[in-house]
N, C-alpha and C. Protein backbone atom coordinates (compact mmCIF):
# COMPACT_ATOMS: atom_id res chain seq x y z
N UNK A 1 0.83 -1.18 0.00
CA UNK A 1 0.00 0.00 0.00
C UNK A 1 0.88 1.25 0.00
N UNK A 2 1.88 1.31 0.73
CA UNK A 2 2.55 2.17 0.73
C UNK A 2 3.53 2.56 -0.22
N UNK A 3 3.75 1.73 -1.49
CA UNK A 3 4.22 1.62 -2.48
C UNK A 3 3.51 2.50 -3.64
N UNK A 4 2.18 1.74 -3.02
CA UNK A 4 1.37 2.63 -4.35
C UNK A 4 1.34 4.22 -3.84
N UNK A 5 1.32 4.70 -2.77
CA UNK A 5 1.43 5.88 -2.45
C UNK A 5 2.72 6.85 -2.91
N UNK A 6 3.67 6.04 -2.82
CA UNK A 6 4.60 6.17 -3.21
C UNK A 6 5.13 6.96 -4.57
N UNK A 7 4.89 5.41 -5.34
CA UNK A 7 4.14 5.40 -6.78
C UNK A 7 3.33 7.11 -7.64
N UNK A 8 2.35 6.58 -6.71
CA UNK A 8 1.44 7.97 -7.34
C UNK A 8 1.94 9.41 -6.72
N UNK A 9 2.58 9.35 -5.62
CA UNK A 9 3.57 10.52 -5.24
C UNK A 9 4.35 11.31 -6.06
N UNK A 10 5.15 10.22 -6.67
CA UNK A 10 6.06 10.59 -7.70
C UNK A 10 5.64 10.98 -9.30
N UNK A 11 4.66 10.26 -9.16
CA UNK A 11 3.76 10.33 -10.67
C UNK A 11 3.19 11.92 -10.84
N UNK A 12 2.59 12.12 -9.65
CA UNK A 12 2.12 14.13 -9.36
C UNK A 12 3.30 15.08 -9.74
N UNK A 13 4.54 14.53 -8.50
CA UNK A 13 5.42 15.13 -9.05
C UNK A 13 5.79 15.28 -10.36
N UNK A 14 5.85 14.40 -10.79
CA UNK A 14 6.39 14.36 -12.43
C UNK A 14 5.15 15.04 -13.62
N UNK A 15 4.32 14.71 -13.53
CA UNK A 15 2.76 15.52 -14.25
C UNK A 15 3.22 17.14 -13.77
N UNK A 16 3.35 17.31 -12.65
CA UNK A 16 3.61 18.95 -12.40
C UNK A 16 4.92 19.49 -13.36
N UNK A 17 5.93 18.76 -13.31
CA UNK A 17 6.62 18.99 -13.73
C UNK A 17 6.67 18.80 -15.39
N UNK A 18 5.80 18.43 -15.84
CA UNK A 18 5.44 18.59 -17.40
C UNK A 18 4.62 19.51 -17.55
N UNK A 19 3.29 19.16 -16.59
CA UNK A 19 1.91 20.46 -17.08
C UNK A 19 1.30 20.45 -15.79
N UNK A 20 1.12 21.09 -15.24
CA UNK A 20 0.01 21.38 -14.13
C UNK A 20 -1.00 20.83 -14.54
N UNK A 21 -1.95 20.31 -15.36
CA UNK A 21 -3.35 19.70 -15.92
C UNK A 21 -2.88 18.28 -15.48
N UNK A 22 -1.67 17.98 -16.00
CA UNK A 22 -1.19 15.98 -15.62
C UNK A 22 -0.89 15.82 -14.24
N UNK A 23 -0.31 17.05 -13.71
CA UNK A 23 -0.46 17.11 -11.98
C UNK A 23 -1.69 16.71 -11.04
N UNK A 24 -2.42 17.78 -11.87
CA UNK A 24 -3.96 17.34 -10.98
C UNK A 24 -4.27 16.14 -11.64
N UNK A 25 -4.50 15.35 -12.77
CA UNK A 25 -4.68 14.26 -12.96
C UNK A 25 -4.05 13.04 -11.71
N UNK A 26 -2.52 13.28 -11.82
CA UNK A 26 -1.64 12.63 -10.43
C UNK A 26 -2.74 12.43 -9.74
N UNK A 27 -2.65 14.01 -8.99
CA UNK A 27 -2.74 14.25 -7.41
C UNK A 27 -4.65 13.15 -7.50
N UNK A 28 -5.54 13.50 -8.43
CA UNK A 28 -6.55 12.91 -8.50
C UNK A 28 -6.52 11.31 -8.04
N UNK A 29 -5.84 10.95 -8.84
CA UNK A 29 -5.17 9.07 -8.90
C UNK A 29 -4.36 9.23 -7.34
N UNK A 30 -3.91 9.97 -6.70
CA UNK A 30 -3.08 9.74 -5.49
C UNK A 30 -3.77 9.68 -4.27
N UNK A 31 -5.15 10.54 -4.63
CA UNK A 31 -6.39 10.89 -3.55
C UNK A 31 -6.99 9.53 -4.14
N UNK A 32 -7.29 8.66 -4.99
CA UNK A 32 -8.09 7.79 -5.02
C UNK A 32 -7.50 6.42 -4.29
N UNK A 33 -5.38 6.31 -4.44
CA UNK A 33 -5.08 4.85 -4.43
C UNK A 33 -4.67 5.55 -2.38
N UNK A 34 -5.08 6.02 -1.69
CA UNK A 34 -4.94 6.95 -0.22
C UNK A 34 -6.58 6.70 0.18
N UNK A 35 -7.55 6.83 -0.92
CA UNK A 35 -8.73 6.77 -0.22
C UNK A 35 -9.73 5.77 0.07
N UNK A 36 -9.30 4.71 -0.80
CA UNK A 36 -9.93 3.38 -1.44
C UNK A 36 -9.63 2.72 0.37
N UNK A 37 -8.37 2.18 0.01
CA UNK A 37 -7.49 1.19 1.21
C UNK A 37 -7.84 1.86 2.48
N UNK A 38 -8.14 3.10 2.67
CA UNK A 38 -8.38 3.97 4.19
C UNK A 38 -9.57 3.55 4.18
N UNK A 39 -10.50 3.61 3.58
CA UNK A 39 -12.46 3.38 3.70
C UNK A 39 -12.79 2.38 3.84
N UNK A 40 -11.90 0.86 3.59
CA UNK A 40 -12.04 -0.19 4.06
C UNK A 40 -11.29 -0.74 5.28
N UNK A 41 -10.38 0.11 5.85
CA UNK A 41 -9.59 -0.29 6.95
C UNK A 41 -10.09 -0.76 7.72
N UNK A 42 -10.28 -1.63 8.29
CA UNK A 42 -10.95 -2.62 9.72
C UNK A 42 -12.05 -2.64 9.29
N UNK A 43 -12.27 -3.13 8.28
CA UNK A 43 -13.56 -3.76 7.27
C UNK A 43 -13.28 -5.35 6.75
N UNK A 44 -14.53 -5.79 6.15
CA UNK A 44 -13.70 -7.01 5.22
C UNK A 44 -13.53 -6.09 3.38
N UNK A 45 -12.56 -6.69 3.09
CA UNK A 45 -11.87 -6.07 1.81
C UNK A 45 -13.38 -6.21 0.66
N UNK A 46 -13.03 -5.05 -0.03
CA UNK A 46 -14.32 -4.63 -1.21
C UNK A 46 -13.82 -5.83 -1.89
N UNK A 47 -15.21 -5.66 -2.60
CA UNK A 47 -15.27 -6.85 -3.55
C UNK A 47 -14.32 -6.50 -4.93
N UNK A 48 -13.82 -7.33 -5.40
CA UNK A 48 -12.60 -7.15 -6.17
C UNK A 48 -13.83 -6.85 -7.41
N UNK A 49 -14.66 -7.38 -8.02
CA UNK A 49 -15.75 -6.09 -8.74
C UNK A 49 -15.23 -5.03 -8.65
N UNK A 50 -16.05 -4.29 -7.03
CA UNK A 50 -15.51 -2.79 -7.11
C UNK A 50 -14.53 -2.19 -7.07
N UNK A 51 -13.39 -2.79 -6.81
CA UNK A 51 -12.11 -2.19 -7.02
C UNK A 51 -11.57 -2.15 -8.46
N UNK A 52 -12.49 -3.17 -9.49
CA UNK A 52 -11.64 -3.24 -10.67
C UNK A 52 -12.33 -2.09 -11.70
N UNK A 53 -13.80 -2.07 -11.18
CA UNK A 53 -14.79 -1.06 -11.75
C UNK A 53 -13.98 0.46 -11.63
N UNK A 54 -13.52 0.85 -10.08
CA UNK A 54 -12.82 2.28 -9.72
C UNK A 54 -11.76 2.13 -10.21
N UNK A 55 -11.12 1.42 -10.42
CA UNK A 55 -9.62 1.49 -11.49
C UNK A 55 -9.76 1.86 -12.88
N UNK A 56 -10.53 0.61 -13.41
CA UNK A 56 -11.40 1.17 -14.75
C UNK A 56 -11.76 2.10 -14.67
N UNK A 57 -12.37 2.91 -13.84
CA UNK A 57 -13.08 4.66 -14.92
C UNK A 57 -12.01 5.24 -14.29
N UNK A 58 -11.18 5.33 -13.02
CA UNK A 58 -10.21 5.88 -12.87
C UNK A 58 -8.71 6.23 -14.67
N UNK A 59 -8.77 4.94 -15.43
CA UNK A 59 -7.93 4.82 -16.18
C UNK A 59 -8.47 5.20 -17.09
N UNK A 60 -9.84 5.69 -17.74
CA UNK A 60 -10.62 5.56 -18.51
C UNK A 60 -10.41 7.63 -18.70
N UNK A 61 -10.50 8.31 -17.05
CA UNK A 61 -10.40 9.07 -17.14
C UNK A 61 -8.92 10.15 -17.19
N UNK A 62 -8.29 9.20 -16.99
CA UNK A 62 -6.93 9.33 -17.39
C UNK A 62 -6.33 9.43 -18.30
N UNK A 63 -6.53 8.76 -19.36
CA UNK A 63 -6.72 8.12 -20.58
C UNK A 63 -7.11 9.64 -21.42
N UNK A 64 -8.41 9.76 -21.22
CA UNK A 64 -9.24 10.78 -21.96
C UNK A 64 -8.45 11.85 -21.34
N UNK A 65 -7.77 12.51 -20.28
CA UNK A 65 -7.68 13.55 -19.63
C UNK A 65 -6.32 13.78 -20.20
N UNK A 66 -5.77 12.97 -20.91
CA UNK A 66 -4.09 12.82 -21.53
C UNK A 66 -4.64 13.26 -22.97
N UNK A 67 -5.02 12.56 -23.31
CA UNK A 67 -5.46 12.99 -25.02
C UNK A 67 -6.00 14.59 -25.06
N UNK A 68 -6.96 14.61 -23.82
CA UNK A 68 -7.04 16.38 -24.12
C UNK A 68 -5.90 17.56 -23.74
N UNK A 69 -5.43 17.19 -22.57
CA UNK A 69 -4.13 17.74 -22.71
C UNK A 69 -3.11 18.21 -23.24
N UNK A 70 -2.73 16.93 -23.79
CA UNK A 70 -1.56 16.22 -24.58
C UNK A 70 -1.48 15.49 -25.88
N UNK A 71 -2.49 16.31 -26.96
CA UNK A 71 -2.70 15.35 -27.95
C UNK A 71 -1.79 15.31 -28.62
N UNK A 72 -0.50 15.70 -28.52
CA UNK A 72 0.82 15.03 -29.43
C UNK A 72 1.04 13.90 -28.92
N UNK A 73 0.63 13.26 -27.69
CA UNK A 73 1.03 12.30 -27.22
C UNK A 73 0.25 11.00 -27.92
N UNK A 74 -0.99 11.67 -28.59
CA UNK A 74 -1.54 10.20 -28.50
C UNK A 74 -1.23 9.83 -30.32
């Protein structure tokens, strides 16, 4: 868990450091892989469904949020 925090830590950093628009994209993805794992803490674990569903539109909107950005990229 703390990996992925990690992970998406560095990922903000680096989006800022290209465009402020891929930053907040980051920081978005950094508030989601911080908020998911905290809301189930001393729970039984979400159903792997819903975790694969919030990844999916998470990536979905990522995805789309790069192409508008960054359409040399795509």
């Amino acid at each position: 868990m703390v990996a992925s925090w990690v992970w998406h830590a560095a990922l903000a950093i680096t989006g800022f450091a290209v465009n402020m628009w891929l930053g907040v994209v980051a920081v978005v993805l950094l508030t989601q892989s911080v908020a998911i794992p905290l809301r189930f803490r001393g729970q039984r674990r979400p159903k792997p469904m819903i975790a694969g569903v919030t990844e999916a539109m998470c990536l979905l909107l990522v995805f789309i949020a790069a192409i508008i950005i960054c359409p040399h990229l795509a």
